[in-house]
PDB file of N, CA and C in Angstrom:
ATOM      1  N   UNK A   1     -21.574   3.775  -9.420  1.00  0.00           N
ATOM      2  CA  UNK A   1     -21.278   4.622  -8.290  1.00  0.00           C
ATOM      3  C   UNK A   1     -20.886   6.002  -8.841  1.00  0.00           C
ATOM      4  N   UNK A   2     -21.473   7.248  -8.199  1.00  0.00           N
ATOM      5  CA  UNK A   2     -20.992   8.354  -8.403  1.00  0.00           C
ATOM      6  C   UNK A   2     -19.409   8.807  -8.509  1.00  0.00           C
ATOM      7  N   UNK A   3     -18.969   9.424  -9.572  1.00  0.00           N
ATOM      8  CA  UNK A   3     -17.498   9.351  -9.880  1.00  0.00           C
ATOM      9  C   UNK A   3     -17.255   9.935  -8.230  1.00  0.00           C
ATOM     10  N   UNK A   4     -17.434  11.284  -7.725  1.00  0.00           N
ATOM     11  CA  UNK A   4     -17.225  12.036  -6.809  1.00  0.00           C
ATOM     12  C   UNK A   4     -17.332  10.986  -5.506  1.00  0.00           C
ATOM     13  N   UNK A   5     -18.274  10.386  -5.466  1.00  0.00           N
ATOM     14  CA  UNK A   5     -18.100   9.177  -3.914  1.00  0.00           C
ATOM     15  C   UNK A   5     -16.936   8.171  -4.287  1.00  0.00           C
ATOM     16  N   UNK A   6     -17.054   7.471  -5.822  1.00  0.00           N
ATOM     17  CA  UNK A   6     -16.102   6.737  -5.683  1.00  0.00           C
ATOM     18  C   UNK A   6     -14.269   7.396  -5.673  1.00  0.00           C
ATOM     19  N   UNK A   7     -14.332   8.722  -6.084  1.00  0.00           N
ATOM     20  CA  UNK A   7     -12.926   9.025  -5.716  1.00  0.00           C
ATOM     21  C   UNK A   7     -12.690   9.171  -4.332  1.00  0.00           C
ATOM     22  N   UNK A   8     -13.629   9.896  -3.708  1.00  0.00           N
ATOM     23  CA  UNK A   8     -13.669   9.838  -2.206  1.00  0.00           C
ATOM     24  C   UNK A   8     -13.215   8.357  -1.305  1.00  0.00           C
ATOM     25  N   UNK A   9     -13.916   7.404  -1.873  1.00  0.00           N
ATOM     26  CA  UNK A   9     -13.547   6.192  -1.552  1.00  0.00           C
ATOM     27  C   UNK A   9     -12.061   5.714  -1.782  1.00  0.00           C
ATOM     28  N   UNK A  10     -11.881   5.972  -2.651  1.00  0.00           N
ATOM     29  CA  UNK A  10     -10.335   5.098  -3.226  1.00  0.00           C
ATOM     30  C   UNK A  10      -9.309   6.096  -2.685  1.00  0.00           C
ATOM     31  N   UNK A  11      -9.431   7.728  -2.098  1.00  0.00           N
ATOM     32  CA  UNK A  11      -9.025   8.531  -1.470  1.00  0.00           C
ATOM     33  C   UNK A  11      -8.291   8.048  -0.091  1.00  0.00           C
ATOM     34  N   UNK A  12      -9.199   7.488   0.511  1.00  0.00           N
ATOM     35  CA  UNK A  12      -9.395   7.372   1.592  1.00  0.00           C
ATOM     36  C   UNK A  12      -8.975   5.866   2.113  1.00  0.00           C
ATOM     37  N   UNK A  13      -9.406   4.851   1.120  1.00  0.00           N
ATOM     38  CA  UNK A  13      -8.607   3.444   1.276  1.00  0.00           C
ATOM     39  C   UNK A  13      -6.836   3.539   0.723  1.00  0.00           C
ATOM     40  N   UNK A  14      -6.647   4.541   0.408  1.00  0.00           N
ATOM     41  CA  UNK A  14      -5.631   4.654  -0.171  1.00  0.00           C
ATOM     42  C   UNK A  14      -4.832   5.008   0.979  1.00  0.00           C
ATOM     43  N   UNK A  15      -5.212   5.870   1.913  1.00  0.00           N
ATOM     44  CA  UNK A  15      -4.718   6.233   3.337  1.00  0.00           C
ATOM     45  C   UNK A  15      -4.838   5.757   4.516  1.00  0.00           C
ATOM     46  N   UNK A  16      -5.539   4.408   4.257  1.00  0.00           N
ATOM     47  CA  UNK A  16      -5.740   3.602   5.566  1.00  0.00           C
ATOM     48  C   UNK A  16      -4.852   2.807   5.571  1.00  0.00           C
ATOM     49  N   UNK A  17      -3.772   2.408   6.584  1.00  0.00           N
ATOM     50  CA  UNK A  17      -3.157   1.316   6.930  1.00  0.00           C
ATOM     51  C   UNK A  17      -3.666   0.034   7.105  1.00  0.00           C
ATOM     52  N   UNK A  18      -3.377  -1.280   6.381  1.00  0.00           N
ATOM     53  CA  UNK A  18      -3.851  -2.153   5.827  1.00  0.00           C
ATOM     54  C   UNK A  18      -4.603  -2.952   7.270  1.00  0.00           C
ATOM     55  N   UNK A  19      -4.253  -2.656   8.934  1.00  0.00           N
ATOM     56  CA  UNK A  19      -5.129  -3.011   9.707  1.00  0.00           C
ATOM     57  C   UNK A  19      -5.885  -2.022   9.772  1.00  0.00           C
ATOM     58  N   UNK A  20      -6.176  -0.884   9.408  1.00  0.00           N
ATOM     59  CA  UNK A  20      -7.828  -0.457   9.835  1.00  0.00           C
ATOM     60  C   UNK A  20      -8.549  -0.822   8.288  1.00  0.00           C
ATOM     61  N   UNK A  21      -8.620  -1.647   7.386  1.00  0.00           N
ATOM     62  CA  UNK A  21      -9.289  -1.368   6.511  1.00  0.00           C
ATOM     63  C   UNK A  21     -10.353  -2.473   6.666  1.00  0.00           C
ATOM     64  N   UNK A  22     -11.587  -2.036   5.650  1.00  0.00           N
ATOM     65  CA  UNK A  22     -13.220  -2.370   6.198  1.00  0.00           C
ATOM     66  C   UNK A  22     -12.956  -4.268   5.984  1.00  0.00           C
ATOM     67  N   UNK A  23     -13.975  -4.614   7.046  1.00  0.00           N
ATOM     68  CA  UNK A  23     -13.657  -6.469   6.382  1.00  0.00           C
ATOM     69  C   UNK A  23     -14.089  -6.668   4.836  1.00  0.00           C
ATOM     70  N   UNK A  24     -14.054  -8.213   4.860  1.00  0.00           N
ATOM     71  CA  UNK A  24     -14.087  -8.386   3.695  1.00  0.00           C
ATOM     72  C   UNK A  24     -15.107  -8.375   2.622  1.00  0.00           C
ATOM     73  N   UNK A  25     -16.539  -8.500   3.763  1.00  0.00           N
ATOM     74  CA  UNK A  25     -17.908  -8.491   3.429  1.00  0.00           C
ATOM     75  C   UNK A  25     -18.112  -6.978   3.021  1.00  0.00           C
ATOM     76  N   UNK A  26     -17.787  -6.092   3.491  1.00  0.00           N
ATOM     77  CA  UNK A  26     -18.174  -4.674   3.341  1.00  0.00           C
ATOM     78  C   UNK A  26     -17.464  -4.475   1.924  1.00  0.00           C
ATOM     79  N   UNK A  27     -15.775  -4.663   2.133  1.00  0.00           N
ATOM     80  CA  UNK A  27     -15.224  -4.446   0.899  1.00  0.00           C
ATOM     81  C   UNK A  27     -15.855  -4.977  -0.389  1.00  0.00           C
ATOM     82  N   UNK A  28     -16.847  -6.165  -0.578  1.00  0.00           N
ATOM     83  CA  UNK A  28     -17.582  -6.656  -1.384  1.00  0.00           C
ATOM     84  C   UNK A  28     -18.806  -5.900  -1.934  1.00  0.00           C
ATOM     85  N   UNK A  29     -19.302  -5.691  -0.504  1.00  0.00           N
ATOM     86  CA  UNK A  29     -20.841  -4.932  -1.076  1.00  0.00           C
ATOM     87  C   UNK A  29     -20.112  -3.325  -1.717  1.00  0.00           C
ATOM     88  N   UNK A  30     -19.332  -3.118  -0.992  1.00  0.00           N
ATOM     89  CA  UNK A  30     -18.701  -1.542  -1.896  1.00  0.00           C
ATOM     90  C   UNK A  30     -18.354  -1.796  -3.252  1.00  0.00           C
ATOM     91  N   UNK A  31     -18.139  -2.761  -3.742  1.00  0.00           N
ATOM     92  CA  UNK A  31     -18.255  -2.985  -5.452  1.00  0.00           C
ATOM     93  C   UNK A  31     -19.193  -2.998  -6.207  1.00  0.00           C
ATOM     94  N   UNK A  32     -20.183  -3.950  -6.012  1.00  0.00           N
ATOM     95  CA  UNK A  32     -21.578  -4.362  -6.584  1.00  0.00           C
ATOM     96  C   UNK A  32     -22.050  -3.149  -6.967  1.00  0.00           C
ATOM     97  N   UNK A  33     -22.029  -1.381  -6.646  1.00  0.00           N
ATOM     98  CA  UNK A  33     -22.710  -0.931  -7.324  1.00  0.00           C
ATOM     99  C   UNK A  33     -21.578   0.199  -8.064  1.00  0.00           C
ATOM    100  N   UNK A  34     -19.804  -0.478  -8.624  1.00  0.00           N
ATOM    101  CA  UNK A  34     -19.469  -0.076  -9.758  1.00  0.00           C
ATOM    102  C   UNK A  34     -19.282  -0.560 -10.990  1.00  0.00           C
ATOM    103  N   UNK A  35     -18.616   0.701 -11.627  1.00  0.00           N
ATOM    104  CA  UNK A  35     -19.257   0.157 -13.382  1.00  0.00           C
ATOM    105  C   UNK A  35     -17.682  -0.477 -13.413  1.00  0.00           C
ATOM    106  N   UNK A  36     -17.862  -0.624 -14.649  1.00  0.00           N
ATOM    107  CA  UNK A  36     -16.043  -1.344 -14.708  1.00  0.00           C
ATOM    108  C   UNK A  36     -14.693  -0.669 -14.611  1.00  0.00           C
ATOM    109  N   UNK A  37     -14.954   0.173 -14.781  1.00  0.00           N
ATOM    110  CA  UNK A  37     -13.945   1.144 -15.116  1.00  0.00           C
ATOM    111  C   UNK A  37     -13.103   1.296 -13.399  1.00  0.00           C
ATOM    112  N   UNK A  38     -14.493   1.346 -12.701  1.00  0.00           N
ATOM    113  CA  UNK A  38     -13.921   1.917 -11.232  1.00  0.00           C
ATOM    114  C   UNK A  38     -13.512   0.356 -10.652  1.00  0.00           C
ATOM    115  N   UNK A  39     -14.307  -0.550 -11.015  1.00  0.00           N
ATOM    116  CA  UNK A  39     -14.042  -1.357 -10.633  1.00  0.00           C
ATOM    117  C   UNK A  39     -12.316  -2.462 -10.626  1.00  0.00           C
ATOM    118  N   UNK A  40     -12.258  -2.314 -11.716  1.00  0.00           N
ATOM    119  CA  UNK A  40     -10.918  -2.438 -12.285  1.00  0.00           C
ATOM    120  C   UNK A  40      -9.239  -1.624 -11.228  1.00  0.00           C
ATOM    121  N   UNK A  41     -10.045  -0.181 -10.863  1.00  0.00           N
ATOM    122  CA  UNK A  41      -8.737   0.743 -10.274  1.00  0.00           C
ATOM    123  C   UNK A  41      -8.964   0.257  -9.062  1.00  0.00           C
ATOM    124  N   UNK A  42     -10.434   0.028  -8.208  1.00  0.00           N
ATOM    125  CA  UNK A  42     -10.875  -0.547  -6.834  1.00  0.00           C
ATOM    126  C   UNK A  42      -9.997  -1.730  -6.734  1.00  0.00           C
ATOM    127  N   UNK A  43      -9.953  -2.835  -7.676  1.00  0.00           N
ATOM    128  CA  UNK A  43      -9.252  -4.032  -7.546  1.00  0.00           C
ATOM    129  C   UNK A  43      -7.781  -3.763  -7.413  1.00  0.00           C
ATOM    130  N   UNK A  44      -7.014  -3.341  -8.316  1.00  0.00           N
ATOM    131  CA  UNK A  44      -5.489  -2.183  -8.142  1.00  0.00           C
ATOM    132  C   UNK A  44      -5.385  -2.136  -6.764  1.00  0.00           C
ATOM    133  N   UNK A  45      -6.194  -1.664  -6.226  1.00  0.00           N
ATOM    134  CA  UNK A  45      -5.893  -0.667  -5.001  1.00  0.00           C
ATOM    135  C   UNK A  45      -6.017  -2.210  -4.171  1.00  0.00           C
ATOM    136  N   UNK A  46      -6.553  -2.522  -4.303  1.00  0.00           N
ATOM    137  CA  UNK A  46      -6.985  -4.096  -2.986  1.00  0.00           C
ATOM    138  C   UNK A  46      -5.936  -4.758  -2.805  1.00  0.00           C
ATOM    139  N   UNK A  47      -5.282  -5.136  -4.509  1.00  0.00           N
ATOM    140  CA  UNK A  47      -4.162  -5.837  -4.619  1.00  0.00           C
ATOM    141  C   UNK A  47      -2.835  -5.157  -3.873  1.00  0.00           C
ATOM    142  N   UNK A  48      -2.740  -4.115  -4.115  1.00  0.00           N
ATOM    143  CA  UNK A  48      -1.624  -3.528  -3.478  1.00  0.00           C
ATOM    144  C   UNK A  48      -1.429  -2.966  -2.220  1.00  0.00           C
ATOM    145  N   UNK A  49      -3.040  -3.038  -1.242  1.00  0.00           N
ATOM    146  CA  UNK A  49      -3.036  -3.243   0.160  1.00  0.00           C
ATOM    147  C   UNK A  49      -3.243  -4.456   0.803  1.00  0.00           C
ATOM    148  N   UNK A  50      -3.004  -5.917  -0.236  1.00  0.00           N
ATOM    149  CA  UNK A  50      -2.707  -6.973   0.514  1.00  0.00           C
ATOM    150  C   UNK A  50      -4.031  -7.666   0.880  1.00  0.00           C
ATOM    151  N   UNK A  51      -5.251  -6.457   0.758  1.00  0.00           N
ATOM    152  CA  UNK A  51      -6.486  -7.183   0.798  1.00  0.00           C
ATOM    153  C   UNK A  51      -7.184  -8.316  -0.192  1.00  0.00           C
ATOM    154  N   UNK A  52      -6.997  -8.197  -1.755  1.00  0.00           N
ATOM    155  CA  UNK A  52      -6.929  -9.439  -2.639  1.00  0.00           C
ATOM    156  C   UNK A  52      -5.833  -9.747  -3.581  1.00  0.00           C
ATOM    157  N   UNK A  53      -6.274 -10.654  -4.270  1.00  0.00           N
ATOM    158  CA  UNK A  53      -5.264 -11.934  -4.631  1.00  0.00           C
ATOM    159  C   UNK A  53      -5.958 -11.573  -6.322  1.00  0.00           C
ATOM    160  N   UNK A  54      -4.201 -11.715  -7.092  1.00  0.00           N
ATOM    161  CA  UNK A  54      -4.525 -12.245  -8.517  1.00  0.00           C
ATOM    162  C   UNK A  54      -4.667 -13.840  -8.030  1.00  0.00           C
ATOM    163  N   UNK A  55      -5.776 -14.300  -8.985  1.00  0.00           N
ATOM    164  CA  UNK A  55      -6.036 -15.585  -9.210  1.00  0.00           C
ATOM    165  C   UNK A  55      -6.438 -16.109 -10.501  1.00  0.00           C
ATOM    166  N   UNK A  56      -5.717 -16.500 -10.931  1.00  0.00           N
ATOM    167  CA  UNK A  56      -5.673 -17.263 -12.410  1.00  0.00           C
ATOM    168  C   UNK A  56      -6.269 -15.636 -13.256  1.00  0.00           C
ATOM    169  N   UNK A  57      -5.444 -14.801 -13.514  1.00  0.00           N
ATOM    170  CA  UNK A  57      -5.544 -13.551 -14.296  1.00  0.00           C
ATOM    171  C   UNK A  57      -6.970 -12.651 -13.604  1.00  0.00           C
ATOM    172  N   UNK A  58      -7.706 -13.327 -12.971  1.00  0.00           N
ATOM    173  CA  UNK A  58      -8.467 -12.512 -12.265  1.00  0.00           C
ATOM    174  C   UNK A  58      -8.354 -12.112 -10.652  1.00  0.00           C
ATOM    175  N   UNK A  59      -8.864 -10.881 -10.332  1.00  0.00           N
ATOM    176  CA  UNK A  59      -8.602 -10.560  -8.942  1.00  0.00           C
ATOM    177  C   UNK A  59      -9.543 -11.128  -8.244  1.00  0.00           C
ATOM    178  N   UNK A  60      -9.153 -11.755  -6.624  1.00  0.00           N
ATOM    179  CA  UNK A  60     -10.722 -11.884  -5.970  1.00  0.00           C
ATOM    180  C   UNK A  60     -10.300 -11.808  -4.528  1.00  0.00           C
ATOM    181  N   UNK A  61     -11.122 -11.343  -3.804  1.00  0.00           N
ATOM    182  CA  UNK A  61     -11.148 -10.453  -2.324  1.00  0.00           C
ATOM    183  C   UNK A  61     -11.060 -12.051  -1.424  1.00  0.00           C
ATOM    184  N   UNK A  62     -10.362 -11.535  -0.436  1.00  0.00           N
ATOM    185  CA  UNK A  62      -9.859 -12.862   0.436  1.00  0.00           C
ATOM    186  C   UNK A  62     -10.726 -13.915   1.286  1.00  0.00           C
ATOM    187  N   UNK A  63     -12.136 -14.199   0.840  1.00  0.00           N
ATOM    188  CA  UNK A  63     -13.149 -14.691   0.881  1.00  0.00           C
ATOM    189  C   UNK A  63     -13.577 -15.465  -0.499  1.00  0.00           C
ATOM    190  N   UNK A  64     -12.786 -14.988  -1.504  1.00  0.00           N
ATOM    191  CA  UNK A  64     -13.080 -16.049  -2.479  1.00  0.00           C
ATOM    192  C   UNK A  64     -13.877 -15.282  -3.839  1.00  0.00           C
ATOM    193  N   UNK A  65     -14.533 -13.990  -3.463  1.00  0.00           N
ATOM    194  CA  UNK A  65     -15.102 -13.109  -4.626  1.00  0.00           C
ATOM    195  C   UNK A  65     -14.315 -12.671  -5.356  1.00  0.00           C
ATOM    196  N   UNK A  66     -15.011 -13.056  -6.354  1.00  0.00           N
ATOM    197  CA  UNK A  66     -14.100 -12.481  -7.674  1.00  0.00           C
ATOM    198  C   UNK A  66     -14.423 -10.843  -8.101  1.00  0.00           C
ATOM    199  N   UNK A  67     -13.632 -10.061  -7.715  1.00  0.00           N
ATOM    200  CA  UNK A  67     -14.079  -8.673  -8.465  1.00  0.00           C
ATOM    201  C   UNK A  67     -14.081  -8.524 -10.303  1.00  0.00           C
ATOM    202  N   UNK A  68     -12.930  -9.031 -10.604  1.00  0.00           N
ATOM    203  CA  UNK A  68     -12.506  -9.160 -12.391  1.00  0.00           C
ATOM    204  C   UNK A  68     -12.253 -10.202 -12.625  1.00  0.00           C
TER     205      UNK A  68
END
């Protein structure tokens, strides 16, 4: 993902209150096209809006996907 969209992104989930944020399917496909690096701060950010779960040292979105 383009650095400039993905800061835009993490911008912006960063300012949404944890009921308007996208379901869980969307929040999924918005990963698949980062590299690790973003992916890693994307997961950060999930965890600390309550949207995913550490699970056994890895993170995964509340449907069961594993991001890391």
């Amino acid at each position: 993902m383009r650095k400039t969209l993905f800061d835009n992104l993490i911008h912006n989930l960063k300012n949404l209150p944890p009921c308007d944020f996208p379901e869980t399917a969307k929040l999924q496909e918005l990963s698949e096209n980062m590299t690790l690096e973003q992916l890693h701060k994307y997961a950060e950010l999930l965890v600390s809006k309550g949207k995913a779960n550490y699970y056994y040292g890895r993170i995964s979105l509340r449907n069961g996907h594993l991001l890391t």
